[in-house]
C-alpha atoms as a PDB file:
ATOM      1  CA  UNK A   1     -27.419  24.413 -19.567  1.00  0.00           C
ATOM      2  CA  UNK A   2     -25.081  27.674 -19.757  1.00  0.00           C
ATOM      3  CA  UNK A   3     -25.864  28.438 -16.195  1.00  0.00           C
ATOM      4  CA  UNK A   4     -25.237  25.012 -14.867  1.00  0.00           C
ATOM      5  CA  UNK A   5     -22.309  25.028 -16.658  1.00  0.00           C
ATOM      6  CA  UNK A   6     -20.967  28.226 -15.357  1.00  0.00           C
ATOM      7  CA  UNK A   7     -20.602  27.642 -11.561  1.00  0.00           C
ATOM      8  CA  UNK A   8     -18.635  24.097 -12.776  1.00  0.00           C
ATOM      9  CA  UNK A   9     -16.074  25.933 -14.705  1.00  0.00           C
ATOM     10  CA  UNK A  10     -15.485  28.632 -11.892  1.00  0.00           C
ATOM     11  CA  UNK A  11     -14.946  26.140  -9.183  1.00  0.00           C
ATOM     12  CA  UNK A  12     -12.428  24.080 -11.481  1.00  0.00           C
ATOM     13  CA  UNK A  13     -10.486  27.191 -11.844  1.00  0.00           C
ATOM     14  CA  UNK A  14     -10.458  28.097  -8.082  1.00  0.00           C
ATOM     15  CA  UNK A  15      -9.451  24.484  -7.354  1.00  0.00           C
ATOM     16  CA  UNK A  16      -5.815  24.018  -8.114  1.00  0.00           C
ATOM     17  CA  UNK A  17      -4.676  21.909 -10.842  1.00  0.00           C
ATOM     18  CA  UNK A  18      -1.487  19.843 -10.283  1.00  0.00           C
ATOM     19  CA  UNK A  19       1.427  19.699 -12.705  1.00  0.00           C
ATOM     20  CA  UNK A  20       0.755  17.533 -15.919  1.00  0.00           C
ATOM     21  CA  UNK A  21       2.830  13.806 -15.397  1.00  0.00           C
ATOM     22  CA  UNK A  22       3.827  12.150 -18.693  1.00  0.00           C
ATOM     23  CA  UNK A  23       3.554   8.458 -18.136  1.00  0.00           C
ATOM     24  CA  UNK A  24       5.476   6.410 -20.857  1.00  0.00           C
ATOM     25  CA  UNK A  25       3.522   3.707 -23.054  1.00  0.00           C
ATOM     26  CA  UNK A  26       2.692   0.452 -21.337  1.00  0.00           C
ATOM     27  CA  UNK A  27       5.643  -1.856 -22.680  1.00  0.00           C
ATOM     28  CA  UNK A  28       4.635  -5.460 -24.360  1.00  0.00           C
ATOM     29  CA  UNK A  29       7.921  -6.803 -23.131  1.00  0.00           C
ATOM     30  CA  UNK A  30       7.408  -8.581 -19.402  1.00  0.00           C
ATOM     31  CA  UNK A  31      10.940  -7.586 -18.674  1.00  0.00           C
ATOM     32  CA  UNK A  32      10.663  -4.119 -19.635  1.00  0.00           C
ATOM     33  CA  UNK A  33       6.910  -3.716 -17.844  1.00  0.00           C
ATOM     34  CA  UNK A  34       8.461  -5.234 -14.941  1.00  0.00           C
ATOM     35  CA  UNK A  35      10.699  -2.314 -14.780  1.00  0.00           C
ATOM     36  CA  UNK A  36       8.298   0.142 -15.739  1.00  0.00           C
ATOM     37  CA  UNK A  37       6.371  -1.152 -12.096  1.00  0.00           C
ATOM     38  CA  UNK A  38       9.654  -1.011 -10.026  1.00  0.00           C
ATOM     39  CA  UNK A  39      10.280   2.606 -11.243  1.00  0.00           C
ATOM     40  CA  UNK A  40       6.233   3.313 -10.730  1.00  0.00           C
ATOM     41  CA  UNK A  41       6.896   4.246  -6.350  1.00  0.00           C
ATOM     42  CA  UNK A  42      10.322   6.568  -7.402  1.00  0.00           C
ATOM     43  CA  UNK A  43       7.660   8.061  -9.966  1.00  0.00           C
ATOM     44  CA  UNK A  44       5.174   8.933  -7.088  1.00  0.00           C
ATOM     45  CA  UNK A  45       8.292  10.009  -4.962  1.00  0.00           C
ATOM     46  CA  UNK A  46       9.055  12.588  -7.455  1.00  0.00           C
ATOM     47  CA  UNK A  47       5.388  13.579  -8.080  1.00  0.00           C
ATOM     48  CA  UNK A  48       5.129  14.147  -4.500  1.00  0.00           C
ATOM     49  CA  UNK A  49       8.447  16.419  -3.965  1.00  0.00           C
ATOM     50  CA  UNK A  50       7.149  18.782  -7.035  1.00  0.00           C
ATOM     51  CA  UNK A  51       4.251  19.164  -5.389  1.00  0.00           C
ATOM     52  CA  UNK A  52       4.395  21.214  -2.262  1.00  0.00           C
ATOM     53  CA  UNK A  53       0.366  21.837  -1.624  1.00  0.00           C
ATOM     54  CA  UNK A  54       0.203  18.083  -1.330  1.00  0.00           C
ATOM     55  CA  UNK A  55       2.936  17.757   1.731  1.00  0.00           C
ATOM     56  CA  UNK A  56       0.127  18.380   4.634  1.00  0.00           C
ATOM     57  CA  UNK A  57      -1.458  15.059   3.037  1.00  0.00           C
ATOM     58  CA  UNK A  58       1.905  13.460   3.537  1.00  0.00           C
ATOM     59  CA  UNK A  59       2.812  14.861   6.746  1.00  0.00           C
ATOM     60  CA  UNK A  60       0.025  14.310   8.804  1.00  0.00           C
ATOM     61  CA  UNK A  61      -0.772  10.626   8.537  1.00  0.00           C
ATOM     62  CA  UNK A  62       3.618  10.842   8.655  1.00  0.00           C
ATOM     63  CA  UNK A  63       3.387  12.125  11.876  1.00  0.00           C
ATOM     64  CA  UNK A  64       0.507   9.810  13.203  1.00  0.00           C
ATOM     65  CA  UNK A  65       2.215   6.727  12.079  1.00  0.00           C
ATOM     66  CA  UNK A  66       5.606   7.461  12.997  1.00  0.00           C
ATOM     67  CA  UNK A  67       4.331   8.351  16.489  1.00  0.00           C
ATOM     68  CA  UNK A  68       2.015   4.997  16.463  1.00  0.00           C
ATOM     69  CA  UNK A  69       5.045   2.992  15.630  1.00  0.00           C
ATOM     70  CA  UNK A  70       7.742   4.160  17.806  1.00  0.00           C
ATOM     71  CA  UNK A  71       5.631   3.697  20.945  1.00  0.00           C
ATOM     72  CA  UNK A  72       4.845   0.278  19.762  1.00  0.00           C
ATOM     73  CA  UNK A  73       8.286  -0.320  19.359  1.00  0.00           C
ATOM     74  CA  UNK A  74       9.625   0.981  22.509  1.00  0.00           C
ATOM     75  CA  UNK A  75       7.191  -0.720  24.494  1.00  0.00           C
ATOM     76  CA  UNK A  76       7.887  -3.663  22.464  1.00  0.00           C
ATOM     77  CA  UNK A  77      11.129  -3.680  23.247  1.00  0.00           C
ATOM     78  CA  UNK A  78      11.007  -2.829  26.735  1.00  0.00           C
ATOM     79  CA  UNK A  79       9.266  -5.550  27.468  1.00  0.00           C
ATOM     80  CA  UNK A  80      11.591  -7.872  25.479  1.00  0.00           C
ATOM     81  CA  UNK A  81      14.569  -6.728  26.973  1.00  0.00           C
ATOM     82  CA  UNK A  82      12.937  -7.233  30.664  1.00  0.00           C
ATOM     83  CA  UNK A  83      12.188 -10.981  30.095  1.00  0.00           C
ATOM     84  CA  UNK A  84      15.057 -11.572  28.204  1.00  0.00           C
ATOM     85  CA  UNK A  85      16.789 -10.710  31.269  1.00  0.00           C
ATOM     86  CA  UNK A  86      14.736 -13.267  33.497  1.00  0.00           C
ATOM     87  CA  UNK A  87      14.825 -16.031  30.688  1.00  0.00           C
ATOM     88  CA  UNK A  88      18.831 -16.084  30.582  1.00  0.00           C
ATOM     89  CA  UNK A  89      20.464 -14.896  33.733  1.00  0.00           C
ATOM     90  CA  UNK A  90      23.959 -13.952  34.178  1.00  0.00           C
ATOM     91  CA  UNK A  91      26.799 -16.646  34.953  1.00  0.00           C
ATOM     92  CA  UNK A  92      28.437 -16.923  38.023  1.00  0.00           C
ATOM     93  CA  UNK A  93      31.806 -15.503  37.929  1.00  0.00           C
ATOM     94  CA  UNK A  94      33.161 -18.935  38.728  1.00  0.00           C
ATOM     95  CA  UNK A  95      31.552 -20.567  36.104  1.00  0.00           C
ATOM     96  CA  UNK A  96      33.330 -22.107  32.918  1.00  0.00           C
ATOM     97  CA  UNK A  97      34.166 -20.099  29.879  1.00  0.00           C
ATOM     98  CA  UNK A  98      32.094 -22.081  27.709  1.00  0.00           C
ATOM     99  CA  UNK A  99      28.871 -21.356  29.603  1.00  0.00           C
ATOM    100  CA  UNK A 100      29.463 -17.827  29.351  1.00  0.00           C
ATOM    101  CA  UNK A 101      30.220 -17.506  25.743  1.00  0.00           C
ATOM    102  CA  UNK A 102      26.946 -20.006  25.268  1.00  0.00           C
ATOM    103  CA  UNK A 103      24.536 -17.597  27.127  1.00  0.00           C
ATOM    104  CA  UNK A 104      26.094 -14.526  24.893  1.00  0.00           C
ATOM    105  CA  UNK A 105      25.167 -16.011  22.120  1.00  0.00           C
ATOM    106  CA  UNK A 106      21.634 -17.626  23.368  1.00  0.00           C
ATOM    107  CA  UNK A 107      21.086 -13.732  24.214  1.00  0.00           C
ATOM    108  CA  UNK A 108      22.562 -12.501  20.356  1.00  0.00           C
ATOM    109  CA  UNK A 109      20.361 -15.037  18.799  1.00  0.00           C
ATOM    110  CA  UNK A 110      17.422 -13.980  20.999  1.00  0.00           C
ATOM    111  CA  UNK A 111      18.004 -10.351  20.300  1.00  0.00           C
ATOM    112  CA  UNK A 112      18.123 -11.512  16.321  1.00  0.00           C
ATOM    113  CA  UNK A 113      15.140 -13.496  16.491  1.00  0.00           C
ATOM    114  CA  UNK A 114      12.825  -9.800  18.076  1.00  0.00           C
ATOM    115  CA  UNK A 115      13.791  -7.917  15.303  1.00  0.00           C
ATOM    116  CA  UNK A 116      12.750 -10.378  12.388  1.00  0.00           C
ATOM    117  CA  UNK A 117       9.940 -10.479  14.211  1.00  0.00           C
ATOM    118  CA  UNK A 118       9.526  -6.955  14.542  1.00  0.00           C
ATOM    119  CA  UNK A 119       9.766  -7.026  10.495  1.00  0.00           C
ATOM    120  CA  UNK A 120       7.080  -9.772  10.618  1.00  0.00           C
ATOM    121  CA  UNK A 121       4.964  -7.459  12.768  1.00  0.00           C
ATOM    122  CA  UNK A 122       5.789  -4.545  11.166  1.00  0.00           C
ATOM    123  CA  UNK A 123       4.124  -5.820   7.519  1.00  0.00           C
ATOM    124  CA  UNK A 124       1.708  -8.075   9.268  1.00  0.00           C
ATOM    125  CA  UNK A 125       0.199  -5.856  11.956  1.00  0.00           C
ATOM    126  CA  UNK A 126       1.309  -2.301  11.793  1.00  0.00           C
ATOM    127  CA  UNK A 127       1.345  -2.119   8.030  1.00  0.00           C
ATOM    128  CA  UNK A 128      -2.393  -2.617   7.686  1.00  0.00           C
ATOM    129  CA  UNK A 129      -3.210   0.333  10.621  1.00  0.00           C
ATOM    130  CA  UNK A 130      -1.203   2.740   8.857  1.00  0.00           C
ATOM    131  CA  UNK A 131      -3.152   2.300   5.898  1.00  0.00           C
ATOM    132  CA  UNK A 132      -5.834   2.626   7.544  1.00  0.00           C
ATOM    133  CA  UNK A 133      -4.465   5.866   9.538  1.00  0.00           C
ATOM    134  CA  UNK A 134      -3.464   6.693   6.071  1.00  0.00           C
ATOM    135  CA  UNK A 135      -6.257   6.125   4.007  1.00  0.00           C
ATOM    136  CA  UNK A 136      -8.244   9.056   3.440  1.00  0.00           C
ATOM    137  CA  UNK A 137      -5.017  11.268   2.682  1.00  0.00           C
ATOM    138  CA  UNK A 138      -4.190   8.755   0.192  1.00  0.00           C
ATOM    139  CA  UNK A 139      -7.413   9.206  -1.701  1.00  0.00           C
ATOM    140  CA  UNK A 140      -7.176  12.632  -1.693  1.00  0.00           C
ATOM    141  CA  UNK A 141      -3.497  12.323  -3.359  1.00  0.00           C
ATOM    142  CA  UNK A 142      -3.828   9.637  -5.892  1.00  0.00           C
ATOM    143  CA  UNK A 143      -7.147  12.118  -6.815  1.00  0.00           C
ATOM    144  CA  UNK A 144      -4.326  14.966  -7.692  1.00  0.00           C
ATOM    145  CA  UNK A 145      -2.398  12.216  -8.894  1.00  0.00           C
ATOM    146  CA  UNK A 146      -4.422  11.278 -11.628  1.00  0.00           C
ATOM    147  CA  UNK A 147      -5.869  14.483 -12.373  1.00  0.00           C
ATOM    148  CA  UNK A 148      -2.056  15.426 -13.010  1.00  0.00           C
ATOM    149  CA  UNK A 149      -2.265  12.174 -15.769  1.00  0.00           C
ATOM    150  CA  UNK A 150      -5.443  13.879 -17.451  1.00  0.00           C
ATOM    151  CA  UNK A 151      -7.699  11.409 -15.788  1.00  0.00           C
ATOM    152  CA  UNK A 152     -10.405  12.426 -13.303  1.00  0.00           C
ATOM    153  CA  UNK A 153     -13.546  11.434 -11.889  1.00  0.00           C
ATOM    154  CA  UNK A 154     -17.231  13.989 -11.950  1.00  0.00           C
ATOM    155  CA  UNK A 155     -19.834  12.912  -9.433  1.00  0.00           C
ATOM    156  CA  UNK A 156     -23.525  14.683 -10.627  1.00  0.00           C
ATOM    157  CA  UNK A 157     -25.088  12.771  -7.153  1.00  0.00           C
ATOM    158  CA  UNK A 158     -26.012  15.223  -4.137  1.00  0.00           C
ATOM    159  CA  UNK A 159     -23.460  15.517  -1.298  1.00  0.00           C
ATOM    160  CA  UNK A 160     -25.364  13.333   0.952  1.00  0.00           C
ATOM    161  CA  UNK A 161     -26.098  10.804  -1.175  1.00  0.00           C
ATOM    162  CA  UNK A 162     -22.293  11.212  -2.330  1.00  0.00           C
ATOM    163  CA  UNK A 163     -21.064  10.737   1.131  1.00  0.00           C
ATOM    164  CA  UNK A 164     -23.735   7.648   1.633  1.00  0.00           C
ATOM    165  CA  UNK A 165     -22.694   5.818  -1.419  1.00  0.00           C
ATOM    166  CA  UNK A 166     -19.425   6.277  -1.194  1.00  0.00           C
ATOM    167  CA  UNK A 167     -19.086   4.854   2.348  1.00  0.00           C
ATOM    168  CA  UNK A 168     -21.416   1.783   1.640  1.00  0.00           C
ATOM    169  CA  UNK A 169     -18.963   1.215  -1.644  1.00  0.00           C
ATOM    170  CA  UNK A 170     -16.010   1.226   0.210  1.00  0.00           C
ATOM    171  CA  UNK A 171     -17.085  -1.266   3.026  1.00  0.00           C
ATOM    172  CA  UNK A 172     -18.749  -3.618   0.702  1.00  0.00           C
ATOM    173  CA  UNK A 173     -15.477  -3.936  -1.073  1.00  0.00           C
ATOM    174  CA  UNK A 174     -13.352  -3.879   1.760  1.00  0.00           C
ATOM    175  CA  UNK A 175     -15.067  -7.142   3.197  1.00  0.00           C
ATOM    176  CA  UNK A 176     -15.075  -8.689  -0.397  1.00  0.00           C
ATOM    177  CA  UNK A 177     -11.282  -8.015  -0.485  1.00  0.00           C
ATOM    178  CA  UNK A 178     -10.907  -9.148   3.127  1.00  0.00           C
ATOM    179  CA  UNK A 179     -12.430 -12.393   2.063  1.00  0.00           C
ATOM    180  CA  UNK A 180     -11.100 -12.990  -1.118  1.00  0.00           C
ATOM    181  CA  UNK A 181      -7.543 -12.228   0.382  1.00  0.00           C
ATOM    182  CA  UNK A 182      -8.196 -14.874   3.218  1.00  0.00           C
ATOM    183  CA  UNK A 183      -9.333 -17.146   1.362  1.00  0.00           C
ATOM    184  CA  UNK A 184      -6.243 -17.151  -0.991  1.00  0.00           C
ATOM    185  CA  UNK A 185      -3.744 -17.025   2.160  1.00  0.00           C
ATOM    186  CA  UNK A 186      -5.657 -20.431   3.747  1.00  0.00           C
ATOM    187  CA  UNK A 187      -4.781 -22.046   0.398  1.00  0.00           C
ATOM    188  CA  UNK A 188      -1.614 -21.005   0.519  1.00  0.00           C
ATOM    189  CA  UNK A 189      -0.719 -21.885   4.168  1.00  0.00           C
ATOM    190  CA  UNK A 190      -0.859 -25.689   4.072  1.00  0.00           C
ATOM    191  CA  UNK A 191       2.172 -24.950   1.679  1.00  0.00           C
ATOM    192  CA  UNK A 192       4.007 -24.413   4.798  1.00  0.00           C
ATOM    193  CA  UNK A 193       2.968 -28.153   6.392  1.00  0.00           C
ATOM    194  CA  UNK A 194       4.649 -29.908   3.605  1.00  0.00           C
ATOM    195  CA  UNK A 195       8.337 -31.023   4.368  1.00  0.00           C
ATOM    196  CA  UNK A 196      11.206 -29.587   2.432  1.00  0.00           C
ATOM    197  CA  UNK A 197       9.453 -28.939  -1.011  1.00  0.00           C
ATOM    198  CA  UNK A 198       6.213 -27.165   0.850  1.00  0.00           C
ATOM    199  CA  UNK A 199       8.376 -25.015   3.450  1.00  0.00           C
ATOM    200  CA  UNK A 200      10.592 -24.063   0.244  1.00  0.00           C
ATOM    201  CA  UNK A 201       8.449 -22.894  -2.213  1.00  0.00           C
ATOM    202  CA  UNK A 202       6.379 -21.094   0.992  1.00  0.00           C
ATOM    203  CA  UNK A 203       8.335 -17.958   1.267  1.00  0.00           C
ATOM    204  CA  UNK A 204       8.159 -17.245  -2.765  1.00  0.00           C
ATOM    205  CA  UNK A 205       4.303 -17.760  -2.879  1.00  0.00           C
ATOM    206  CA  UNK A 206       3.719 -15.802   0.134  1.00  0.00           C
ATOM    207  CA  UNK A 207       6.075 -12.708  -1.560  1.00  0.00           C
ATOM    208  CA  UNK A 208       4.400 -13.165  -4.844  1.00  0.00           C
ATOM    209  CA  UNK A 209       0.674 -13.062  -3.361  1.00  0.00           C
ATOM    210  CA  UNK A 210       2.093 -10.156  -1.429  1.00  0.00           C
ATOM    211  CA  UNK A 211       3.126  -8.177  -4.476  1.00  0.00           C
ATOM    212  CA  UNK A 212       0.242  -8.482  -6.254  1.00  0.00           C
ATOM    213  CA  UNK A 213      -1.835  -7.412  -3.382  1.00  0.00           C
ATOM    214  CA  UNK A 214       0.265  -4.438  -3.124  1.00  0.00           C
ATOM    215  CA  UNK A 215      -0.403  -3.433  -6.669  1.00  0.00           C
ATOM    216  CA  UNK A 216      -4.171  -4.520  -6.373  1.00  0.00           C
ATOM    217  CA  UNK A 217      -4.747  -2.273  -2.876  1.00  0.00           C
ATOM    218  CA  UNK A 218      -2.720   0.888  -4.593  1.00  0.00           C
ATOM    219  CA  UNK A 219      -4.319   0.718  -7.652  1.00  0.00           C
ATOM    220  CA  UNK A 220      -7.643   0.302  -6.172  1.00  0.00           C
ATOM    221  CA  UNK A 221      -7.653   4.348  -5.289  1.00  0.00           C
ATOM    222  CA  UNK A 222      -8.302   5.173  -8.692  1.00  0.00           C
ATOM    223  CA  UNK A 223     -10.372   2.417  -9.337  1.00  0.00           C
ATOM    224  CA  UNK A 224     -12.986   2.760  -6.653  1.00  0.00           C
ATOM    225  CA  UNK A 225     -13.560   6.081  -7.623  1.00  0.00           C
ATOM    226  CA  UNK A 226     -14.583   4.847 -10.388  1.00  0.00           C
ATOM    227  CA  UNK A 227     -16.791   1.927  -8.890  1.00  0.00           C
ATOM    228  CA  UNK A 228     -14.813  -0.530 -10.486  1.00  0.00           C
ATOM    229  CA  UNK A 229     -15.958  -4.136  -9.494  1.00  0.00           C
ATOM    230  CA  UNK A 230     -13.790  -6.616  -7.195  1.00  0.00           C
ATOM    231  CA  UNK A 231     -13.165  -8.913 -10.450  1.00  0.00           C
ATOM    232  CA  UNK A 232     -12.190  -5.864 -12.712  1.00  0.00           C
ATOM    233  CA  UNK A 233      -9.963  -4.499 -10.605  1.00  0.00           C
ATOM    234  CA  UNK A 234      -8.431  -7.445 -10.079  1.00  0.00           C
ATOM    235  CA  UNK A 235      -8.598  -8.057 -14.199  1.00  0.00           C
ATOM    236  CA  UNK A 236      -5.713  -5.127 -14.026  1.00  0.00           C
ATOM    237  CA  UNK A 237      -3.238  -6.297 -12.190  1.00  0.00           C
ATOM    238  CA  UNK A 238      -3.803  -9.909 -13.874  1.00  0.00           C
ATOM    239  CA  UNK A 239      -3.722  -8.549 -17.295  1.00  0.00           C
ATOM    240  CA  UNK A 240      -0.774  -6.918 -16.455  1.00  0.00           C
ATOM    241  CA  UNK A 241       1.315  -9.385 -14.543  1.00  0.00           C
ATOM    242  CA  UNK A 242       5.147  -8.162 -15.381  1.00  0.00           C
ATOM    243  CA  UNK A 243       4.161  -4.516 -14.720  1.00  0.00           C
ATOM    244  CA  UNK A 244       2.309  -5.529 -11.147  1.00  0.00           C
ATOM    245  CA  UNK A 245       4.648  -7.627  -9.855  1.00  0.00           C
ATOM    246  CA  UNK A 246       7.041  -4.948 -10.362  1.00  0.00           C
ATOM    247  CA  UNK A 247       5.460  -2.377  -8.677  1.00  0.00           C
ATOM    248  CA  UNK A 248       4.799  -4.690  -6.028  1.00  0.00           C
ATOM    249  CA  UNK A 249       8.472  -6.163  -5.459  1.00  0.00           C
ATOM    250  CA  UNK A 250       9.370  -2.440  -4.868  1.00  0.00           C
ATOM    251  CA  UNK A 251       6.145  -1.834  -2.298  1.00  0.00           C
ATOM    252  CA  UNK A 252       6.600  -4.627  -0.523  1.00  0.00           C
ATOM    253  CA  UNK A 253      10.561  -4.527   0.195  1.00  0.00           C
ATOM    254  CA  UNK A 254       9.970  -1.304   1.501  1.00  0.00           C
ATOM    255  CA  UNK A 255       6.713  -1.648   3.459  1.00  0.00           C
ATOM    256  CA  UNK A 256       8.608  -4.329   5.150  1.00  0.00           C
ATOM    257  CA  UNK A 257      11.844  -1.938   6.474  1.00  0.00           C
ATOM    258  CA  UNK A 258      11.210   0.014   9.421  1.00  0.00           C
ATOM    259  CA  UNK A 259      10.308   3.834   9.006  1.00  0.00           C
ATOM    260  CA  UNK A 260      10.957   3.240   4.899  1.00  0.00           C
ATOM    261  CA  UNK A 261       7.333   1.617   5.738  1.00  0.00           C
ATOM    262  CA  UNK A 262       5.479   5.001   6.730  1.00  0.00           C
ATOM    263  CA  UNK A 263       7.624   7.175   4.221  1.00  0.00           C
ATOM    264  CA  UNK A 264       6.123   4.715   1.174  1.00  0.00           C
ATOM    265  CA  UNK A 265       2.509   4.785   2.008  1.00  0.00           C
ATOM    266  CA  UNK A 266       2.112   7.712   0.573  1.00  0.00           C
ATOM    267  CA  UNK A 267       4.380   6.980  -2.390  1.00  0.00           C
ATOM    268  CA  UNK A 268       2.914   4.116  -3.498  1.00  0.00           C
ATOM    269  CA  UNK A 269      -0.737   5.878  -3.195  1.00  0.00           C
ATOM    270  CA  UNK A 270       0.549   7.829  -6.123  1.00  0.00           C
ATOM    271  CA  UNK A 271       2.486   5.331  -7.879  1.00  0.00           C
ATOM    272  CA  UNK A 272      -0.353   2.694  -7.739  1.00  0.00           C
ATOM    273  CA  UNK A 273      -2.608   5.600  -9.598  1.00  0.00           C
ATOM    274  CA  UNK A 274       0.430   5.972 -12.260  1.00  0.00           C
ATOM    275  CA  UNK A 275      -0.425   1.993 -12.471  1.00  0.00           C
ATOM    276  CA  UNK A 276      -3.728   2.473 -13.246  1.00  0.00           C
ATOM    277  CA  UNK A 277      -3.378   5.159 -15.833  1.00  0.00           C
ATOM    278  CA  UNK A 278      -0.677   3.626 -17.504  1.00  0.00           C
ATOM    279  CA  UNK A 279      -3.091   0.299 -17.410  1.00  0.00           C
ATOM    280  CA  UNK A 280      -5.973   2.737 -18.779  1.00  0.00           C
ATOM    281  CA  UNK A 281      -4.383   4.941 -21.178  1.00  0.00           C
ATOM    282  CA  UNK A 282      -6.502   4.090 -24.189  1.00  0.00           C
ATOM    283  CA  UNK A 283     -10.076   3.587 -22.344  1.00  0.00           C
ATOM    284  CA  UNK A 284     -11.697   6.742 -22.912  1.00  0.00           C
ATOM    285  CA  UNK A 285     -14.337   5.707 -20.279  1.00  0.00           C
ATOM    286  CA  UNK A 286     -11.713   5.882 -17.536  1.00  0.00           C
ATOM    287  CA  UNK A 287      -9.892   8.796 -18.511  1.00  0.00           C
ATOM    288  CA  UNK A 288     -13.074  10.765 -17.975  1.00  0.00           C
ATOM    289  CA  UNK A 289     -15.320   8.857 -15.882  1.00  0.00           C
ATOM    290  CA  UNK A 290     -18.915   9.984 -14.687  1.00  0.00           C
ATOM    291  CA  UNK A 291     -20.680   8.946 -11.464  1.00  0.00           C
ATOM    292  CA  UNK A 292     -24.174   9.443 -12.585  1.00  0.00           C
ATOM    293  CA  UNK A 293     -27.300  10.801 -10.123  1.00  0.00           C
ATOM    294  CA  UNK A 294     -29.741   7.848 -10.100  1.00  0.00           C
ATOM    295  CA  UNK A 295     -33.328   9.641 -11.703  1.00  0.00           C
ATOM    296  CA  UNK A 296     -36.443   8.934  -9.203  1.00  0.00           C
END
């Protein structure tokens, strides 16, 4: 046992420990958790900044996602502006005033309508591939993250079986999320079909769902480590409504604002673990959490 023990205890002093993060007590007050959520991603913000070993993780899938979106964008627009220029042609000189000052603003409201739906695309389409681009770096900060909340995560399994489990956990709950998550969005569509009532009370659903899928996906770094199932992972962000939706309102808002997008991946990786320990504070089992080698 002393010998086992030994090796353990020398490699957690050669591995650098992050700056200890006091996290305030969960309040019982929706209002107040609400707020404790919104504050959650400048929490991570500041966790990150005080941290300067962790800035590679930041940079890098930074650099690949800024250079990812600013190609899509100028060959977006490229391509907009040359068909905008064959859909509405210029005026003869001759022609009256009021056709002039009608094709200026057919081309202002065209030019309006590309970049709300270069926000659209922006959450819908480029959101998802940077956290995907993003992903692994994430891990590895919400890891520090929590570590700095005095929660962390000891795996006795061998490295490949470490490596194999790990990968088949995180597809298998991928596709249940991808399911679940479609499932909930078909049922929420038809919302849209629905004269006046449906189409208004789309927009707020669809921002809700989006917020709590925010807090669900940033939270889930701390809980897959910890092999949480779909349902009690979920259980969190349920069981905490007010404090999700706040952390969510703030995630969303920004992952849908150019460049703010790629700067609050990160963020929110750490925030969403401060969401998880502050959900977790008084369990025991997932302040120190063991991942077990099965015995043949």
């Amino acid at each position: 046992m002393g010998a086992a023990a030994g090796p353990r205890r020398e490699e957690s002093a050669m591995s650098p420990s992050p700056q200890s993060v006091f996290l305030p007590s969960l309040s019982r007050n929706p209002i107040a958790a609400f707020f404790q959520g919104a504050g959650l991603p400048f929490r991570g913000a500041g966790f990150l900044l005080n941290q300067p070993r962790l800035w590679g993780l930041v940079a890098i899938p930074l650099i690949l996602n800024t250079i990812l979106f600013c190609a899509v964008l100028f060959f977006g627009r490229s391509w907009f502006a040359e068909h905008l220029r064959g859909w509405i042609s210029s005026p003869k000189p001759e022609a009256a005033w009021y056709i002039h000052y009608g094709l200026s603003a057919l081309a202002f409201l065209a030019k309006l309508l590309f970049w709300v739906v270069v926000l659209l695309l922006v959450y819908l389409v480029f959101t998802p591939a940077a956290l995907l681009i993003a992903a692994p770096f994430n891990d590895r900060l919400a890891e520090h993250a929590e570590r700095a909340c005095g929660f962390e995560v000891e795996d006795e399994r061998r490295l490949l079986g470490k490596i194999v489990g790990e990968a088949l956990f995180a597809v298998a709950g991928e596709c249940q999320r991808l399911v679940v998550f479609g499932l909930v969005f078909l049922l929420i569509l038809p919302l849209n079909v629905i004269p006046v009532l449906g189409n208004a009370m789309y927009p707020p659903v669809v921002f809700l769902w989006a917020c709590l899928s925010a807090a669900f996906e940033f939270a889930s770094y701390a809980a897959d480590r910890r092999h949480f199932p779909f349902d009690r992972k979920w259980a969190v962000v349920r069981s905490h409504f007010a404090f999700s939706l706040g952390f969510g309102c703030v995630t969303v808002g920004c992952l849908m604002a150019p460049f703010l997008n790629v700067l609050i991946v990160p963020v929110s990786a750490a925030g969403g673990t401060f969401l998880f320990c502050m959900a977790h504070q008084r369990d025991p089992e997932s302040r120190a959490y063991t991942i077990r080698r099965r015995s043949r």
